[in-house]
C-alpha atoms as a PDB file:
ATOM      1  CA  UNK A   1     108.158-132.192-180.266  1.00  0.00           C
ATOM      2  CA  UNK A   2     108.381-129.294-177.473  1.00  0.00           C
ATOM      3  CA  UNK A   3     106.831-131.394-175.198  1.00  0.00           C
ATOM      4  CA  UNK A   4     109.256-134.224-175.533  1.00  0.00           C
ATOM      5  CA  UNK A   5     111.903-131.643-175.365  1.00  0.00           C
ATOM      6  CA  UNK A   6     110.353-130.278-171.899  1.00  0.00           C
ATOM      7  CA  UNK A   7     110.473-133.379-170.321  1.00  0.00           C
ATOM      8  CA  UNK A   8     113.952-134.069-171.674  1.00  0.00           C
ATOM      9  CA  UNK A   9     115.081-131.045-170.043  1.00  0.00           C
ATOM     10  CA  UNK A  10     113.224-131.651-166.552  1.00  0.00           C
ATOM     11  CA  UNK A  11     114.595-135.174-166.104  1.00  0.00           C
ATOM     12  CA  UNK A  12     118.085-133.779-166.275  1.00  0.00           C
ATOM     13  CA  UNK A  13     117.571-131.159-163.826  1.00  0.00           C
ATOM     14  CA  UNK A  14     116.176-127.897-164.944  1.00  0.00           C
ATOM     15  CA  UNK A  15     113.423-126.340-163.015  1.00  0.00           C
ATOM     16  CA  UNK A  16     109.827-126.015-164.314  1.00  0.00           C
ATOM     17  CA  UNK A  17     110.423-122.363-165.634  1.00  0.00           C
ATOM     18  CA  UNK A  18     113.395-123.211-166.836  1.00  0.00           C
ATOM     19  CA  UNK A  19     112.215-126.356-168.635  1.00  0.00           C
ATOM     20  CA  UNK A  20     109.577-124.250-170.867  1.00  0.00           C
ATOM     21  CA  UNK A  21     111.411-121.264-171.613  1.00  0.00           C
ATOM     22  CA  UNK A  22     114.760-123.336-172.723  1.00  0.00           C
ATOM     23  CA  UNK A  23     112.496-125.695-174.968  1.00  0.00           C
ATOM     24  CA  UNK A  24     111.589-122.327-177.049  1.00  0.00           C
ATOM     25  CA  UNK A  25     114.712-120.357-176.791  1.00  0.00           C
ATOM     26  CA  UNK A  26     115.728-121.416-179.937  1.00  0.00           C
ATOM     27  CA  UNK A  27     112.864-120.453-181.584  1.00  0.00           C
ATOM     28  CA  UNK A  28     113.472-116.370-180.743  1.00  0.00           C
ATOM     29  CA  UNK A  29     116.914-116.827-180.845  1.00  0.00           C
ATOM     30  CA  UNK A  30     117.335-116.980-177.466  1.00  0.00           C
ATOM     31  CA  UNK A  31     120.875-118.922-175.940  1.00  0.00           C
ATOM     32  CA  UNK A  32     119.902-121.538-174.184  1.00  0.00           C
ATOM     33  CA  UNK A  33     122.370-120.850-171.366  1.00  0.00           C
ATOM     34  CA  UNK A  34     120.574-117.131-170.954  1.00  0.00           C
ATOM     35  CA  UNK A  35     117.361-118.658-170.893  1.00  0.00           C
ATOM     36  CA  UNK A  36     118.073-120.779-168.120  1.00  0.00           C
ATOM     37  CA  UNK A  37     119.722-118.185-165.944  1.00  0.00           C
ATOM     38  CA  UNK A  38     116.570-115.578-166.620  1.00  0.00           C
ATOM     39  CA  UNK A  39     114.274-118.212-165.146  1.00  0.00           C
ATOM     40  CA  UNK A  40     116.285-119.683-163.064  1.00  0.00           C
ATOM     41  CA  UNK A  41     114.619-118.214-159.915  1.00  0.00           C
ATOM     42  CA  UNK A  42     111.137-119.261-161.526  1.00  0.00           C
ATOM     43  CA  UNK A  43     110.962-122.624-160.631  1.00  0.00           C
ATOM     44  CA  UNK A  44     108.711-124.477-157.495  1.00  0.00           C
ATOM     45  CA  UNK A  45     106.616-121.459-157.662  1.00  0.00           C
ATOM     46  CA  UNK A  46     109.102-118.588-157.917  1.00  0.00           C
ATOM     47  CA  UNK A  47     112.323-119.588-155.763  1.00  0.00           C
ATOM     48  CA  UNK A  48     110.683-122.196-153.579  1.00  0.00           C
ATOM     49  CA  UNK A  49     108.013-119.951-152.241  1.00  0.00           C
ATOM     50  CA  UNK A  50     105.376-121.925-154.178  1.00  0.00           C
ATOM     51  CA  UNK A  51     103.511-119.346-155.753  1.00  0.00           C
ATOM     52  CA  UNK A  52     102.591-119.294-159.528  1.00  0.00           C
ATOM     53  CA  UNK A  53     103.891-122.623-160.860  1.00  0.00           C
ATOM     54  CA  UNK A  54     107.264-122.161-162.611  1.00  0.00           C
ATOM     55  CA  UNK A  55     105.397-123.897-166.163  1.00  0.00           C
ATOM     56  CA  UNK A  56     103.093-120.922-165.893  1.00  0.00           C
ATOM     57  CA  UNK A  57     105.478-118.157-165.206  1.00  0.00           C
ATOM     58  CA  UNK A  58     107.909-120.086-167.762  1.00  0.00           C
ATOM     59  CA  UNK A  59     105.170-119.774-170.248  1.00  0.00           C
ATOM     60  CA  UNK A  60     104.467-116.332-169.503  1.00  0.00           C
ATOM     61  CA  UNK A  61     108.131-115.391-170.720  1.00  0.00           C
ATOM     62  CA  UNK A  62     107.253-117.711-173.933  1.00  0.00           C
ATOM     63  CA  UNK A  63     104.552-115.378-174.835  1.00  0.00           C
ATOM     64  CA  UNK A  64     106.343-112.046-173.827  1.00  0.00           C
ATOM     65  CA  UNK A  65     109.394-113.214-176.025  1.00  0.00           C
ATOM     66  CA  UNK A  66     107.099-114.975-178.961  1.00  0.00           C
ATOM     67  CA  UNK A  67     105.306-111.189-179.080  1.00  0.00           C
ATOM     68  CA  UNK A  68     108.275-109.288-179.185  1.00  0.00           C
ATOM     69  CA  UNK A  69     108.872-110.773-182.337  1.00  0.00           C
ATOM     70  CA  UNK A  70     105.642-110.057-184.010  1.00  0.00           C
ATOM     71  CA  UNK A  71     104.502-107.169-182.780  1.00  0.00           C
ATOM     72  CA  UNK A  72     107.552-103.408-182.611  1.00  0.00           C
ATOM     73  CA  UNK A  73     105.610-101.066-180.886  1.00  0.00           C
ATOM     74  CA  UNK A  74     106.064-101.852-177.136  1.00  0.00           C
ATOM     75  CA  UNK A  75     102.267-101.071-176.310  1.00  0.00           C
ATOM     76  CA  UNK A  76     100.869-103.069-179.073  1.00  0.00           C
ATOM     77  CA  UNK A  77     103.584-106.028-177.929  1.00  0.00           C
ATOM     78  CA  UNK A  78     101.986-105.683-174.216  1.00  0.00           C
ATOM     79  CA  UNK A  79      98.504-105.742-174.948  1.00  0.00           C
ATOM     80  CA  UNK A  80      99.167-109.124-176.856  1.00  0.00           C
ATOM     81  CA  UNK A  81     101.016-110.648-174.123  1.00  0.00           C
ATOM     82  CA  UNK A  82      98.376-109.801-171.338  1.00  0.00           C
ATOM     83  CA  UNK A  83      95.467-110.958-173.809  1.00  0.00           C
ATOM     84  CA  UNK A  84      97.377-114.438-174.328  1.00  0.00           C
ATOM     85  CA  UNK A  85      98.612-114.583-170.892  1.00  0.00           C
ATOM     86  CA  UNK A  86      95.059-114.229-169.593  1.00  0.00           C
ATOM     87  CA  UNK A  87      94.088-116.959-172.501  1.00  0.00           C
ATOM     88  CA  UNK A  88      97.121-119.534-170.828  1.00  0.00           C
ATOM     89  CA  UNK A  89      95.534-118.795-167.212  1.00  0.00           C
ATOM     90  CA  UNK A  90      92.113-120.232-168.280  1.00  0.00           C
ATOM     91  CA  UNK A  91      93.115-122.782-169.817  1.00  0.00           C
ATOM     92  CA  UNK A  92      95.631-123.647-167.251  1.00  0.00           C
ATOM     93  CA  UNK A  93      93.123-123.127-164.453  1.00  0.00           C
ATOM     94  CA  UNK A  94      90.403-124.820-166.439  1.00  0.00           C
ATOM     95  CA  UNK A  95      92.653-127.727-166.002  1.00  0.00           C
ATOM     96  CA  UNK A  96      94.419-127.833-162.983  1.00  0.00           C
ATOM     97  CA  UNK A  97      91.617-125.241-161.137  1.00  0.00           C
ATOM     98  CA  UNK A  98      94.373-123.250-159.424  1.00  0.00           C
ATOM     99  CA  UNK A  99      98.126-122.401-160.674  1.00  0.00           C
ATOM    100  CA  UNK A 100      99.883-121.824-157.224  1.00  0.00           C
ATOM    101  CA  UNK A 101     102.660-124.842-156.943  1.00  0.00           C
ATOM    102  CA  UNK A 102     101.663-125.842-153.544  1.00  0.00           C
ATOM    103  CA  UNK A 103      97.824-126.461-154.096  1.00  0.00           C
ATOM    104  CA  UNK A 104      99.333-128.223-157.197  1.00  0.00           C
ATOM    105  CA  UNK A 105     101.548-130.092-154.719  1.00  0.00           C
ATOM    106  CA  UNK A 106     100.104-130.274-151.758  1.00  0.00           C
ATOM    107  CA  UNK A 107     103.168-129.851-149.681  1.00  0.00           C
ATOM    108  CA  UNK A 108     105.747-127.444-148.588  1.00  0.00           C
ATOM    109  CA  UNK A 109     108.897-127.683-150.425  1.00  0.00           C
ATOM    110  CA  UNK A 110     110.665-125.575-147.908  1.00  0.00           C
ATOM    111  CA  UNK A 111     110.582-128.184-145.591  1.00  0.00           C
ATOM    112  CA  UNK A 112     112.125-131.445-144.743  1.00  0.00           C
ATOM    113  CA  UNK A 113     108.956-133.023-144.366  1.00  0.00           C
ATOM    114  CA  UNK A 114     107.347-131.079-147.548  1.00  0.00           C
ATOM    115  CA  UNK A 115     110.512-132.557-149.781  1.00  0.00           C
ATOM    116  CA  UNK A 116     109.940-136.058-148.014  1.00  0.00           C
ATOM    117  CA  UNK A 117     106.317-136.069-149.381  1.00  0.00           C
ATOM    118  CA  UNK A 118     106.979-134.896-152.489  1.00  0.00           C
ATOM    119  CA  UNK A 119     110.178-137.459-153.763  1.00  0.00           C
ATOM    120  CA  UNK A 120     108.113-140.511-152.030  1.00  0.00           C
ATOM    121  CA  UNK A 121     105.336-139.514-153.801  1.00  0.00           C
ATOM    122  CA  UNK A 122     106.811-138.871-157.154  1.00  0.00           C
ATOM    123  CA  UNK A 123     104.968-135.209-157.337  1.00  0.00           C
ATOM    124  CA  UNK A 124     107.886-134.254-159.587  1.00  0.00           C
ATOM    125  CA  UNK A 125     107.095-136.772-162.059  1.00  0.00           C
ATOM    126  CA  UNK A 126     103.597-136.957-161.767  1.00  0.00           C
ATOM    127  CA  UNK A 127     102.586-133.385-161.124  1.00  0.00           C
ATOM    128  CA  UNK A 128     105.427-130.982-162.338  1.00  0.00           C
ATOM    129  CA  UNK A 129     105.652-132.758-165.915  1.00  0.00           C
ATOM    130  CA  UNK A 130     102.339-133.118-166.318  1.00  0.00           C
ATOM    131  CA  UNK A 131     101.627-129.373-165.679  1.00  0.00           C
ATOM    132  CA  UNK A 132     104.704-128.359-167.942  1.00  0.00           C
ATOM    133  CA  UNK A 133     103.425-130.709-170.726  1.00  0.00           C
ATOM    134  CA  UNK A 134     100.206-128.961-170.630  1.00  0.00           C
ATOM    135  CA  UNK A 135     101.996-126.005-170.568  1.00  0.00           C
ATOM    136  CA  UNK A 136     103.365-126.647-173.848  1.00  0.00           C
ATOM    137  CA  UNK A 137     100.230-127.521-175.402  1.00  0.00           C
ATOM    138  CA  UNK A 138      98.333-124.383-174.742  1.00  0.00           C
ATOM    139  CA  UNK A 139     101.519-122.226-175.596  1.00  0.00           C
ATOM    140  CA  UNK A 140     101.292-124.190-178.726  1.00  0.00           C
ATOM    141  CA  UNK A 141      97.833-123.453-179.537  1.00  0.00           C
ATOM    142  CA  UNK A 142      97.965-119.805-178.048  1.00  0.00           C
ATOM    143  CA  UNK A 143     101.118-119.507-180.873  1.00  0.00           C
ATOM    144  CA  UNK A 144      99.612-121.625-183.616  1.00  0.00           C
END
């Protein structure tokens, strides 16, 4: 269901960080609106400099909100979020063996010719989604 709810939220325009932490905000009663501004800068790898992909760092505020509801002491809250976050990153690496967005992509979004590349080659579609989906799944296991 999240993951049909990702993609849903991707094909109408919502970054990658945006897509993931929107499709749970409901769950920590999160507004939806809120947690699309908070990640808004997140997405093609942290405001277009293609760094961590936006699913990842998207997923990282999953975990960081999903612990803050289990867990009241703040040190007992962080330790479970950097054990879980380090569980995401292998799995995510295991995967995709890297999570910066412009090995992922293998183009420069900042320029003309990077966004050319990218939209003729459907990268959005076939790379972004894909890595959000999978995003979804391991949060889903990592929360199960």
């Amino acid at each position: 269901m999240k993951e049909q709810t990702a993609k849903k939220l991707f094909r109408s325009g919502l970054n990658c960080a945006q897509t993931v932490l929107a499709a749970y905000a409901g769950d920590f009663k999160l507004d939806a609106d809120m947690a699309q501004s908070i990640s808004c800068g997140f997405g093609a790898g942290m405001g277009k400099l293609q760094k961590t992909c936006g699913a990842v760092t998207g997923s990282f505020m999953v975990l960081g909100l999903y612990n803050s509801q289990k867990y009241q002491e703040n040190q007992e809250r962080k330790e479970k979020t950097s054990t879980m976050i380090q569980s995401f990153s292998d799995k995510f690496l295991s995967a995709y063996g890297t999570m910066e967005c412009r090995e992922l992509l293998n183009c420069d979004l900042k320029t003309d010719e990077g966004r050319k590349y990218a939209n003729e080659n459907n990268l959005f579609g076939s790379v972004c989604e894909k890595c959000i989906v999978d995003s979804v799944k391991i949060l889903n296991e990592l929360m199960d």
